[in-house]
Protein backbone atom coordinates (compact mmCIF):
# COMPACT_ATOMS: atom_id res chain seq x y z
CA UNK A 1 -98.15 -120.37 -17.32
CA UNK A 2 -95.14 -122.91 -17.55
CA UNK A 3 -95.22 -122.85 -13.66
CA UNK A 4 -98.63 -123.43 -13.05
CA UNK A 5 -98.67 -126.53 -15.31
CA UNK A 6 -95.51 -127.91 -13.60
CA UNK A 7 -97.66 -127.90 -10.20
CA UNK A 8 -100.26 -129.31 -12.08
CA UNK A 9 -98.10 -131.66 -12.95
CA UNK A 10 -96.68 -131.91 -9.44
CA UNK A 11 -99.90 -132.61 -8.08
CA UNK A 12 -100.80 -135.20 -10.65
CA UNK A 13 -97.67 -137.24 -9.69
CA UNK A 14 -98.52 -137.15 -5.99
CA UNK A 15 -101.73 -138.25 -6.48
CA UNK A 16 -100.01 -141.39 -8.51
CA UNK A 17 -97.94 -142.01 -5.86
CA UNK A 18 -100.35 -142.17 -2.97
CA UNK A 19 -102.77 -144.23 -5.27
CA UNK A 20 -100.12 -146.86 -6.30
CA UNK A 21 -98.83 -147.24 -2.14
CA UNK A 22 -102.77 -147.26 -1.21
CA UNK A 23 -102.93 -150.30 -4.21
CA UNK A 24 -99.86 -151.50 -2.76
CA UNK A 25 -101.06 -151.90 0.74
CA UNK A 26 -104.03 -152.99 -0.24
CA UNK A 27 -102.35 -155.81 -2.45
CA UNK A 28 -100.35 -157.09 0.55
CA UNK A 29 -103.76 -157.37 2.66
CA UNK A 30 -105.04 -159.66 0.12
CA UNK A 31 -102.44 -162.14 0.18
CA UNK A 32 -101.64 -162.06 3.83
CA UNK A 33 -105.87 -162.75 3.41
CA UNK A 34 -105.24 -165.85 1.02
CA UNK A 35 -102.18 -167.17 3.08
């Protein structure tokens, strides 16, 4: 049970990370946008 969680928990922190570069990017697009 312990190791199913910690790839549940895995999986929830890759997720994060793709979201937050995806915001990232996105972020930099709108101020290249408004320079």
């Amino acid at each position: 049970m312990n190791e199913s969680s910690n790839s549940v928990t895995h999986f929830w922190l890759q997720l994060v990370q793709k979201q937050s570069s995806i915001f990232f990017l996105f972020d930099t697009l709108l101020s290249l946008q408004i320079l």
